[in-house]
C-alpha atoms as a PDB file:
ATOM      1  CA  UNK A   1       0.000   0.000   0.000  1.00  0.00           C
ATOM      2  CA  UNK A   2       1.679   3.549  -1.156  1.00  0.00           C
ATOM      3  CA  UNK A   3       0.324   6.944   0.428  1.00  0.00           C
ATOM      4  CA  UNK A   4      -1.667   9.373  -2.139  1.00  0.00           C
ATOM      5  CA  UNK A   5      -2.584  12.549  -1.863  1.00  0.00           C
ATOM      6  CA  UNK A   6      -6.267  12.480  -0.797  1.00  0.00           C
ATOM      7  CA  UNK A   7      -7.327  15.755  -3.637  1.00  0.00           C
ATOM      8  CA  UNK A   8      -7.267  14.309  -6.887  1.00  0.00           C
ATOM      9  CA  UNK A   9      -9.036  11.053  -5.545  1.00  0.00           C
ATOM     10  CA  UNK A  10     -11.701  14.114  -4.095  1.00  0.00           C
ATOM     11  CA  UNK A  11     -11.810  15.952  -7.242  1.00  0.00           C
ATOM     12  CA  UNK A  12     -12.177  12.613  -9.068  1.00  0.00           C
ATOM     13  CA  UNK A  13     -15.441  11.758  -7.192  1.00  0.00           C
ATOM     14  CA  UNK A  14     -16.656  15.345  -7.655  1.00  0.00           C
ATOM     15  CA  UNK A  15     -16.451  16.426  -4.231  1.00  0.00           C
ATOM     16  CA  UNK A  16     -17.338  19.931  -3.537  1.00  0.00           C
ATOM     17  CA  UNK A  17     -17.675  22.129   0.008  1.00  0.00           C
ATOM     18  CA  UNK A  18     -19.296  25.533  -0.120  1.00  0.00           C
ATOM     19  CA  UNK A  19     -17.394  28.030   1.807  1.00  0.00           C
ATOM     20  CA  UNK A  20     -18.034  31.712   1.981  1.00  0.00           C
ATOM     21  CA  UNK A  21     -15.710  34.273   1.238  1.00  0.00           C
ATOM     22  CA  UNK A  22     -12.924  34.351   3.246  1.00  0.00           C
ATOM     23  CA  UNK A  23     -13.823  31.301   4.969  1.00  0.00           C
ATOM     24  CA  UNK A  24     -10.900  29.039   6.375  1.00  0.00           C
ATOM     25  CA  UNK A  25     -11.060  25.362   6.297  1.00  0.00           C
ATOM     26  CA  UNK A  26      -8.945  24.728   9.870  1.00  0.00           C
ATOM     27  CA  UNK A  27      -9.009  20.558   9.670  1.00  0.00           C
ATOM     28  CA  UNK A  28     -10.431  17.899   7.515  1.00  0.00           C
ATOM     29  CA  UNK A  29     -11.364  14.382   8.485  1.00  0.00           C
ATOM     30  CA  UNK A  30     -12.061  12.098   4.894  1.00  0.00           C
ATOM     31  CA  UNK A  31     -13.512   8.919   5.241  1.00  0.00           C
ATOM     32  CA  UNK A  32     -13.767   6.406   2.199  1.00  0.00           C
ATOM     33  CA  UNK A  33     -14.968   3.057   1.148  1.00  0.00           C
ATOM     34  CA  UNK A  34     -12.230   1.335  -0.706  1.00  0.00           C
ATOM     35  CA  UNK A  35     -12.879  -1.672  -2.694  1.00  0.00           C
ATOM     36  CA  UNK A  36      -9.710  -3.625  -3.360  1.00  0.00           C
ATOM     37  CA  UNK A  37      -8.454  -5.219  -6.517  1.00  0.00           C
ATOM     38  CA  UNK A  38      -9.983  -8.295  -5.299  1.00  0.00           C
ATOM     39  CA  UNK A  39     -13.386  -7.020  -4.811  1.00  0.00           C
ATOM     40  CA  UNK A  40     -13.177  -6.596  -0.627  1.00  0.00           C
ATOM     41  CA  UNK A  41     -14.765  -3.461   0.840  1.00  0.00           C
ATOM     42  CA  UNK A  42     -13.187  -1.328   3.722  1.00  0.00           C
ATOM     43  CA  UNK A  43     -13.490   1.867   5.257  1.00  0.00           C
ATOM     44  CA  UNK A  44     -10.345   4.273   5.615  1.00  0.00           C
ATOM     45  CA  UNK A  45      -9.815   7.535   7.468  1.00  0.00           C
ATOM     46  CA  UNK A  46      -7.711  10.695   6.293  1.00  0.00           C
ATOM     47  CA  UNK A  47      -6.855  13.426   8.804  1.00  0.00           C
ATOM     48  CA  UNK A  48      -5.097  16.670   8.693  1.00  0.00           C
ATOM     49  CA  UNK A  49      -2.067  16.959  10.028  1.00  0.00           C
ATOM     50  CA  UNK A  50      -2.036  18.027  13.455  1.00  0.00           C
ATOM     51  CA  UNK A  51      -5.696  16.625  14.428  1.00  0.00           C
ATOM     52  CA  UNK A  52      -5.475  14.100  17.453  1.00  0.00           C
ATOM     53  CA  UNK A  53      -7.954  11.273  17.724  1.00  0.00           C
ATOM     54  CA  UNK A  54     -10.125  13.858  20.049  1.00  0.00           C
ATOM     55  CA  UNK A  55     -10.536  16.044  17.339  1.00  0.00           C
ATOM     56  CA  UNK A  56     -11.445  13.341  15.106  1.00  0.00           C
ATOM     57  CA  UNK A  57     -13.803  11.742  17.403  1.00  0.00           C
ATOM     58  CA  UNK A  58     -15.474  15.617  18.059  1.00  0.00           C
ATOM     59  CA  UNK A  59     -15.251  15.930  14.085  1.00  0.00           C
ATOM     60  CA  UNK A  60     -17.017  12.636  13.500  1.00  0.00           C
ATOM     61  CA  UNK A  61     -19.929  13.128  15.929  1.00  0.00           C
ATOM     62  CA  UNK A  62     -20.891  16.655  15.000  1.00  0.00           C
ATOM     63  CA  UNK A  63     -20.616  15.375  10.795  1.00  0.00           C
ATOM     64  CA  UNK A  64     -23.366  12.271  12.019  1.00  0.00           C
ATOM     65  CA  UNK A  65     -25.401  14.733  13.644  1.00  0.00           C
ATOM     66  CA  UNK A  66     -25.572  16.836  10.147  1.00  0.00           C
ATOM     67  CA  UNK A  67     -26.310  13.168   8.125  1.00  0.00           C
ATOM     68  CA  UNK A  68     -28.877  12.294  10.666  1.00  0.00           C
ATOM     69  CA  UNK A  69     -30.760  15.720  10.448  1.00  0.00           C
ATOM     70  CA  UNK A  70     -30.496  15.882   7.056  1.00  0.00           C
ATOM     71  CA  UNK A  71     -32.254  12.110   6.553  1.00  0.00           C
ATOM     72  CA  UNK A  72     -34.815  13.448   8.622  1.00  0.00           C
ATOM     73  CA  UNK A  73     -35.345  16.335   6.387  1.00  0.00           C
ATOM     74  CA  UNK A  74     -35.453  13.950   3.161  1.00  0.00           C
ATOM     75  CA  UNK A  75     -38.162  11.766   4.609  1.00  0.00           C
ATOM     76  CA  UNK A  76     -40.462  14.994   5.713  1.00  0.00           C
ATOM     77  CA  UNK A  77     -39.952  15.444   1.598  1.00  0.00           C
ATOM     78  CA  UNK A  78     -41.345  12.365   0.722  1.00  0.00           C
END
């Protein structure tokens, strides 16, 4: 396994953020589903450097709070 840089894998998939002018993106936690060469699925995690398993753990929470309101907004739309 060889390191990549996690943006062109991003800008592959199409990810976008919106950000506001002048707006400063302080840390970054990815997560992916990889599915290997022989078909196996895992999950893997990118951090920023600098962010300490706290952060990430602080990061990850608030991010399932956003999913989880925003699947109960999609089933208020159906």
């Amino acid at each position: 396994m060889t390191e990549q840089a996690i943006g062109p894998i991003l800008d592959g998939l199409g990810t976008t953020i919106g950000l506001d002018q002048g707006d400063l993106v302080a840390s970054a936690l990815v997560i992916v589903k990889v599915i290997d060469s022989s078909g196996e699925v895992s999950l893997s995690l990118a951090s920023s450097e600098g962010l300490s398993w706290i952060d990430q753990n602080g990061l990850l929470a608030s991010a399932q709070q956003i999913v989880n309101q925003a699947e109960v907004g999609r089933r208020d739309d159906e």
